[in-house]
N, C-alpha and C. Protein backbone atom coordinates (compact mmCIF):
# COMPACT_ATOMS: atom_id res chain seq x y z
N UNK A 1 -2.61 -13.85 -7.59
CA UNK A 1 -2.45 -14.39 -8.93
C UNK A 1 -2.48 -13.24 -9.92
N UNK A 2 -2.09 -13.50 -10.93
CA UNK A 2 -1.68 -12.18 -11.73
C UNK A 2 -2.86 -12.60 -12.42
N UNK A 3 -3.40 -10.79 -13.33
CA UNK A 3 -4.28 -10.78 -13.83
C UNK A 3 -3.58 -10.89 -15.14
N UNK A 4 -5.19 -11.82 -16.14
CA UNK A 4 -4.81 -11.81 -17.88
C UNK A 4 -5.90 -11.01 -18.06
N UNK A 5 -5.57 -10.14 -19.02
CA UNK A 5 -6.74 -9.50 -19.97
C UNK A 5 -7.06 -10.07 -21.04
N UNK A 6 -8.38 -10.42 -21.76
CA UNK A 6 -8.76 -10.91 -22.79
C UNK A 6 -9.95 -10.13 -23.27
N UNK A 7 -9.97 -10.41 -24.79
CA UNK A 7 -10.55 -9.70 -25.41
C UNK A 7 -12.09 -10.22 -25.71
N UNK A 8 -13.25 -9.93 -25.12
CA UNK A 8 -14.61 -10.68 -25.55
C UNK A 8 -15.74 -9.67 -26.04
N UNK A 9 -16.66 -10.40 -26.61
CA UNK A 9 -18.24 -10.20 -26.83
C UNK A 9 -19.11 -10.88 -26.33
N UNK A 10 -19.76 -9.61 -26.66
CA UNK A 10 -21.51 -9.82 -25.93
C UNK A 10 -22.26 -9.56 -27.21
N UNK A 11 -23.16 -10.76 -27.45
CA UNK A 11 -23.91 -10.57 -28.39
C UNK A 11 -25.24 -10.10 -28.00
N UNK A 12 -26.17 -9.68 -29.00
CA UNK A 12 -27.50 -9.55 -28.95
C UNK A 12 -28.42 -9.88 -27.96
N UNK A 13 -28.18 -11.27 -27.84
CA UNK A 13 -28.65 -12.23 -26.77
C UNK A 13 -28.20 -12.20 -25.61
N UNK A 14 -27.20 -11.52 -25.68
CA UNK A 14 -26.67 -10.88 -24.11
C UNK A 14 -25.46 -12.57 -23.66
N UNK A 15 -25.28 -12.92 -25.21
CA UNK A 15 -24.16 -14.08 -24.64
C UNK A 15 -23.00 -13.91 -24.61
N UNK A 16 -22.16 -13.93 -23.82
CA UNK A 16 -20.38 -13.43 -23.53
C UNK A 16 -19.52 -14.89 -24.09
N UNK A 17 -19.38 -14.43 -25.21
CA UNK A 17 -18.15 -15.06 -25.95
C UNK A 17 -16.49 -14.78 -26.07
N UNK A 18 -15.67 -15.72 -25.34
CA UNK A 18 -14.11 -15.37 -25.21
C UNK A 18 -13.29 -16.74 -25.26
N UNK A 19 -12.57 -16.35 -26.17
CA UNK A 19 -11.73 -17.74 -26.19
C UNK A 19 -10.33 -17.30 -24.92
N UNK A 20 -10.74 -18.70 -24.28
CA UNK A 20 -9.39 -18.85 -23.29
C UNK A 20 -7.86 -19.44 -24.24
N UNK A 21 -6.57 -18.66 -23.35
CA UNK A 21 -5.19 -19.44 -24.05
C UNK A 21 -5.59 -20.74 -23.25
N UNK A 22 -4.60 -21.60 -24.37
CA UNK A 22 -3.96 -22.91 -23.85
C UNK A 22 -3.35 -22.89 -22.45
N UNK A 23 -2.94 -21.76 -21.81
CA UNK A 23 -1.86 -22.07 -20.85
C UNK A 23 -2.35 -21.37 -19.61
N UNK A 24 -4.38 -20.93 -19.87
CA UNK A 24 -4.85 -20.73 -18.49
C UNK A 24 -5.37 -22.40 -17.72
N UNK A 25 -4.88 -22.67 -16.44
CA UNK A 25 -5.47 -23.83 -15.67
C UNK A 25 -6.86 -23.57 -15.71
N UNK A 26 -7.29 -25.31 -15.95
CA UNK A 26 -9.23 -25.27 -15.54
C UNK A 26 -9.36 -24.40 -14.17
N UNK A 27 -10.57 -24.23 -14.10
CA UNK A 27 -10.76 -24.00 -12.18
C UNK A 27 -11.31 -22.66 -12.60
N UNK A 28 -12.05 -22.34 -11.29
CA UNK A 28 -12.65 -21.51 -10.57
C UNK A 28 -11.48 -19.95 -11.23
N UNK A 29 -12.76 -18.94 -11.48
CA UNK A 29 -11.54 -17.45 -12.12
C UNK A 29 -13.19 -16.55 -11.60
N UNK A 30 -12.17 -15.28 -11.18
CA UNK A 30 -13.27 -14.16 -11.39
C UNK A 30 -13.22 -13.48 -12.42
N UNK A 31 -14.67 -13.14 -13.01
CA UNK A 31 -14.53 -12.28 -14.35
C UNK A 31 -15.43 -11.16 -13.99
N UNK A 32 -14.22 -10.17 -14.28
CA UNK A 32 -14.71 -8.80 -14.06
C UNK A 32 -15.48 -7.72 -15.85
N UNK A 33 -16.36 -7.79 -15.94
CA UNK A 33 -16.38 -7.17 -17.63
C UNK A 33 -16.59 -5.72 -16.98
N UNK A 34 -15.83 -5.09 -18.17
CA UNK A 34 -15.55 -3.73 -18.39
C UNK A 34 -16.21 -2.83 -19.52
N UNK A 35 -17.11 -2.06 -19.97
CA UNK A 35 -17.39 -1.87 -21.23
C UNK A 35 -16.60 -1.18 -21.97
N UNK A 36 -15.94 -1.39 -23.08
CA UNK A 36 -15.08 -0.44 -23.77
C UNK A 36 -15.67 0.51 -23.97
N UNK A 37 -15.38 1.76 -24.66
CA UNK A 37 -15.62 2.98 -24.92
C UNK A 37 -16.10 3.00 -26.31
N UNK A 38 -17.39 3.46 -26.37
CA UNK A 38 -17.69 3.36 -28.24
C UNK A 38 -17.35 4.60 -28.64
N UNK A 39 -17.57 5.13 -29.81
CA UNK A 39 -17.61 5.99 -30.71
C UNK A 39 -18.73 6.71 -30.38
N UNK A 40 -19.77 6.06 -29.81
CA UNK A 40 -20.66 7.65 -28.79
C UNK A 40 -19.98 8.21 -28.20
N UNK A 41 -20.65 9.56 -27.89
CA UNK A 41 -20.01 10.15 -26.53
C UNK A 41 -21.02 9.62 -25.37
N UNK A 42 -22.46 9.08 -25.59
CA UNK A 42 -23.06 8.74 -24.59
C UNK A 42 -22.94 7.96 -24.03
N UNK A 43 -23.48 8.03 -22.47
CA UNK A 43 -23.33 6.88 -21.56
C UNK A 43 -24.48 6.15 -21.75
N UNK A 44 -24.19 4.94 -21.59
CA UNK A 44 -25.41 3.94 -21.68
C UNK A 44 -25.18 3.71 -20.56
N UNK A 45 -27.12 3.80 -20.11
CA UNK A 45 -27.21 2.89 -18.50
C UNK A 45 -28.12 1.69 -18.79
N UNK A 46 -26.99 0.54 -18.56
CA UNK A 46 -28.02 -0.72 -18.56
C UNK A 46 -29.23 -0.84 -17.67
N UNK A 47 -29.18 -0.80 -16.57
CA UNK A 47 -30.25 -0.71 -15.75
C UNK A 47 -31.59 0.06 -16.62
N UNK A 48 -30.99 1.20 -16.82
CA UNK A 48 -32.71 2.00 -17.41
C UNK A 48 -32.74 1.50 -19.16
N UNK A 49 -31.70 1.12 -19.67
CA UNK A 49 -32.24 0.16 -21.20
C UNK A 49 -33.01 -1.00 -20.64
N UNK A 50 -32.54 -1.75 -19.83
CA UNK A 50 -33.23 -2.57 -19.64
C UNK A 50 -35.01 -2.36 -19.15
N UNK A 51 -35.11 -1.23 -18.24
CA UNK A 51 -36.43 -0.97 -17.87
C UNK A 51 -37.20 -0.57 -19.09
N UNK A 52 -36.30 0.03 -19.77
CA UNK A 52 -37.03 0.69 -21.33
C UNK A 52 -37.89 -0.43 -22.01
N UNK A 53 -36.81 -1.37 -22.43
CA UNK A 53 -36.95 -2.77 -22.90
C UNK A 53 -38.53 -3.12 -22.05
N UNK A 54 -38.46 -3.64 -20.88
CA UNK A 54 -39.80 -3.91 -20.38
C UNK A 54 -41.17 -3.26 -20.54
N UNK A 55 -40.66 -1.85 -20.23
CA UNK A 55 -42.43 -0.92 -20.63
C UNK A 55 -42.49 -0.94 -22.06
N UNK A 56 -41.54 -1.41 -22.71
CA UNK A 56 -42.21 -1.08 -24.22
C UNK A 56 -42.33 -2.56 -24.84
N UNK A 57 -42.06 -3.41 -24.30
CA UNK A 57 -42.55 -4.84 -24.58
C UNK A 57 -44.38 -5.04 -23.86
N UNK A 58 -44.63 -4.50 -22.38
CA UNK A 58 -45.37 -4.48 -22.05
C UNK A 58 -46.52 -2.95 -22.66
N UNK A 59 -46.20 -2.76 -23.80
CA UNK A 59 -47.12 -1.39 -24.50
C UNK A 59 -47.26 -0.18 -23.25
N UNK A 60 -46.27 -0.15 -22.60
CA UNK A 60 -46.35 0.98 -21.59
C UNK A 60 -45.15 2.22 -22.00
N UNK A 61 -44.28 1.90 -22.88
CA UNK A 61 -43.29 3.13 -22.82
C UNK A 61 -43.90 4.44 -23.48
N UNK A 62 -43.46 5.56 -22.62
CA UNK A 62 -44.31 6.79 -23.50
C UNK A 62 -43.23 7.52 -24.16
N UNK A 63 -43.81 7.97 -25.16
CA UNK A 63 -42.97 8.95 -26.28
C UNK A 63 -43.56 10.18 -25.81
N UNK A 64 -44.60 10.36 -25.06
CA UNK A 64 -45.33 11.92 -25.25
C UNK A 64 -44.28 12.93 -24.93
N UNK A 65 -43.11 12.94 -24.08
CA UNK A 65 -42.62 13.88 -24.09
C UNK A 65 -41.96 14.20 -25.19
N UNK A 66 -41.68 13.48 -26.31
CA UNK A 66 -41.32 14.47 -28.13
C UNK A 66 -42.26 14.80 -28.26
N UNK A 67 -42.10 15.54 -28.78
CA UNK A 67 -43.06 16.64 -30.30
C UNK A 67 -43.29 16.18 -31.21
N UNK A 68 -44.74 16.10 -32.00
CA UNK A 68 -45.34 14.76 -32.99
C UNK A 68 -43.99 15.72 -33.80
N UNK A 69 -43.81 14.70 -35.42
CA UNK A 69 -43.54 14.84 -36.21
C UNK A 69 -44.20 16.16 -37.11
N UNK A 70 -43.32 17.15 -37.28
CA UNK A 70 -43.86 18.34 -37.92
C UNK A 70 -44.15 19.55 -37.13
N UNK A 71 -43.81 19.39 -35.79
CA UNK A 71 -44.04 20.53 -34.99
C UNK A 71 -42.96 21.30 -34.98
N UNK A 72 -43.51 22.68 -35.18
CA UNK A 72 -42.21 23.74 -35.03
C UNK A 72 -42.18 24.34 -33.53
N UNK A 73 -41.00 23.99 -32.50
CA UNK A 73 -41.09 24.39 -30.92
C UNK A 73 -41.03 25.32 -31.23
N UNK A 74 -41.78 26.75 -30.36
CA UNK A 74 -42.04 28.13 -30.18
C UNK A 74 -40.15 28.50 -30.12
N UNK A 75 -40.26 30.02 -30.57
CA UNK A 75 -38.93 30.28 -30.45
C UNK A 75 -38.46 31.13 -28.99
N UNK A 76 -37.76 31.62 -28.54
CA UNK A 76 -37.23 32.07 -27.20
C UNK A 76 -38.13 33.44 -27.09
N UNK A 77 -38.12 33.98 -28.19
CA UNK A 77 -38.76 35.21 -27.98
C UNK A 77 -40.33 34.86 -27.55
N UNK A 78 -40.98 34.11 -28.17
CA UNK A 78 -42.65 33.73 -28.46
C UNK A 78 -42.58 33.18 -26.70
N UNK A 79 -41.79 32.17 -26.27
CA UNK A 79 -41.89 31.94 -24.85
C UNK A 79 -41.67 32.70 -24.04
N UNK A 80 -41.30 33.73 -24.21
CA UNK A 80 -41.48 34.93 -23.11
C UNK A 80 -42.68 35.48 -23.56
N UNK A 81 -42.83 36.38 -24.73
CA UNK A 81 -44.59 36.93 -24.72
C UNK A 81 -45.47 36.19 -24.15
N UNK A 82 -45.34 34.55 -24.36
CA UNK A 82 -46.30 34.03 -23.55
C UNK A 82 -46.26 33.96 -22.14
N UNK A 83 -45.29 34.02 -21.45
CA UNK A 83 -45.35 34.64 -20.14
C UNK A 83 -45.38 35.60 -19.33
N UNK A 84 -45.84 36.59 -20.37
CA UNK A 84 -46.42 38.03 -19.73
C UNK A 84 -47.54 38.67 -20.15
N UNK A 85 -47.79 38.46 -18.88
CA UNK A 85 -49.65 39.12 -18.38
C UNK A 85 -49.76 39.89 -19.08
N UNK A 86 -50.77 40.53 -19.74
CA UNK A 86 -51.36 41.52 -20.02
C UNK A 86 -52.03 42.27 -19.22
N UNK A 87 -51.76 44.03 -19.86
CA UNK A 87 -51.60 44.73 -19.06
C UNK A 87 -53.22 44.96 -18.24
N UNK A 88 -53.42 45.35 -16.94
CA UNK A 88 -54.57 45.49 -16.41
C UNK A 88 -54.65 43.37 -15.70
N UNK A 89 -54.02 42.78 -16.03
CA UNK A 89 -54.80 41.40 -15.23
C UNK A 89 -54.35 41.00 -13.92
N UNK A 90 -54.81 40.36 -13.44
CA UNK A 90 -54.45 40.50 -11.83
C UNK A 90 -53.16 39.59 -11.60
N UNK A 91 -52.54 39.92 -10.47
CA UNK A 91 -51.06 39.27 -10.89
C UNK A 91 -51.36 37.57 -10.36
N UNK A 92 -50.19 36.87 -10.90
CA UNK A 92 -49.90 35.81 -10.89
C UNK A 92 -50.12 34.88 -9.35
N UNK A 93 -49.37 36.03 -8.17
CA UNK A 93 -49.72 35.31 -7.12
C UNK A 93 -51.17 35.10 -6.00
N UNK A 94 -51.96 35.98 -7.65
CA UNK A 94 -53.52 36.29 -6.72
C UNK A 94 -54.19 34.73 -7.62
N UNK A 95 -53.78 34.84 -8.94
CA UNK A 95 -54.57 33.17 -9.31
C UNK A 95 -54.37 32.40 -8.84
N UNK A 96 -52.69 32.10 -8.30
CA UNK A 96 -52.79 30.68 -7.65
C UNK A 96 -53.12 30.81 -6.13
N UNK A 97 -52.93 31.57 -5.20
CA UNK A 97 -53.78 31.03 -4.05
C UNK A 97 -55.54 31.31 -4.20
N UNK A 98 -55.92 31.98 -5.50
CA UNK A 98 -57.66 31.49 -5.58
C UNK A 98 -57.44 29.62 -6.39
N UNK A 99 -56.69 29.23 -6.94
CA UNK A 99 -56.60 27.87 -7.59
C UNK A 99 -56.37 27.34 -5.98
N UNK A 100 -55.60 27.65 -5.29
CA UNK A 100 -55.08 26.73 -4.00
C UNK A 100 -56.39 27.11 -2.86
N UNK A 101 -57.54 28.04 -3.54
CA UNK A 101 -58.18 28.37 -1.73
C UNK A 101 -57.16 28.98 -0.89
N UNK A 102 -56.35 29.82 -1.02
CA UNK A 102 -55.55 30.38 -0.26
C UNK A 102 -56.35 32.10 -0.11
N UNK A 103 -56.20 32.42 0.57
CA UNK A 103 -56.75 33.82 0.64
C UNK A 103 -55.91 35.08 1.62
């Protein structure tokens, strides 16, 4: 059977609204939905909006990974000084096997 394309919405409520022509027969049809392309460039994944939706209805979604409001992130340079030892300290792979009991 040949395919018709028609044009629908999905509202808020997640209800799929489409007016059928006059000249499709009652009966049994498969409906395939497609999402058009918005004006984002992002992909939306329903699956993980939807999980979003749940932990944050249930007071579980976390924000901690942003930065409160007003924080200035360190700049490229400041994150490297902070990753180098000062001079005279014992190197890196002697703290972590004393953190691991490694010897």
């Amino acid at each position: 059977m040949a395919a018709i394309r028609l044009s629908a919405i999905i509202t808020e409520d997640r209800q799929l609204i489409v007016q059928v022509p006059e000249n499709i027969p009652a009966g049994p049809v498969e409906l395939v939905i497609r999402l058009l392309e918005t004006s984002s460039s992002e992909v939306i994944n329903l699956a993980l909006e939807a999980a979003r939706a749940k932990f944050a209805a249930a007071g579980m979604l976390s924000h901690a990974h942003r930065l409160p409001d007003g924080v200035i992130p360190p700049t490229e340079e400041e994150m490297l000084r902070a990753g180098i030892l000062p001079p005279g300290a014992r190197p890196s792979e002697e703290l972590i096997n004393e953190d691991r009991d490694e010897r």
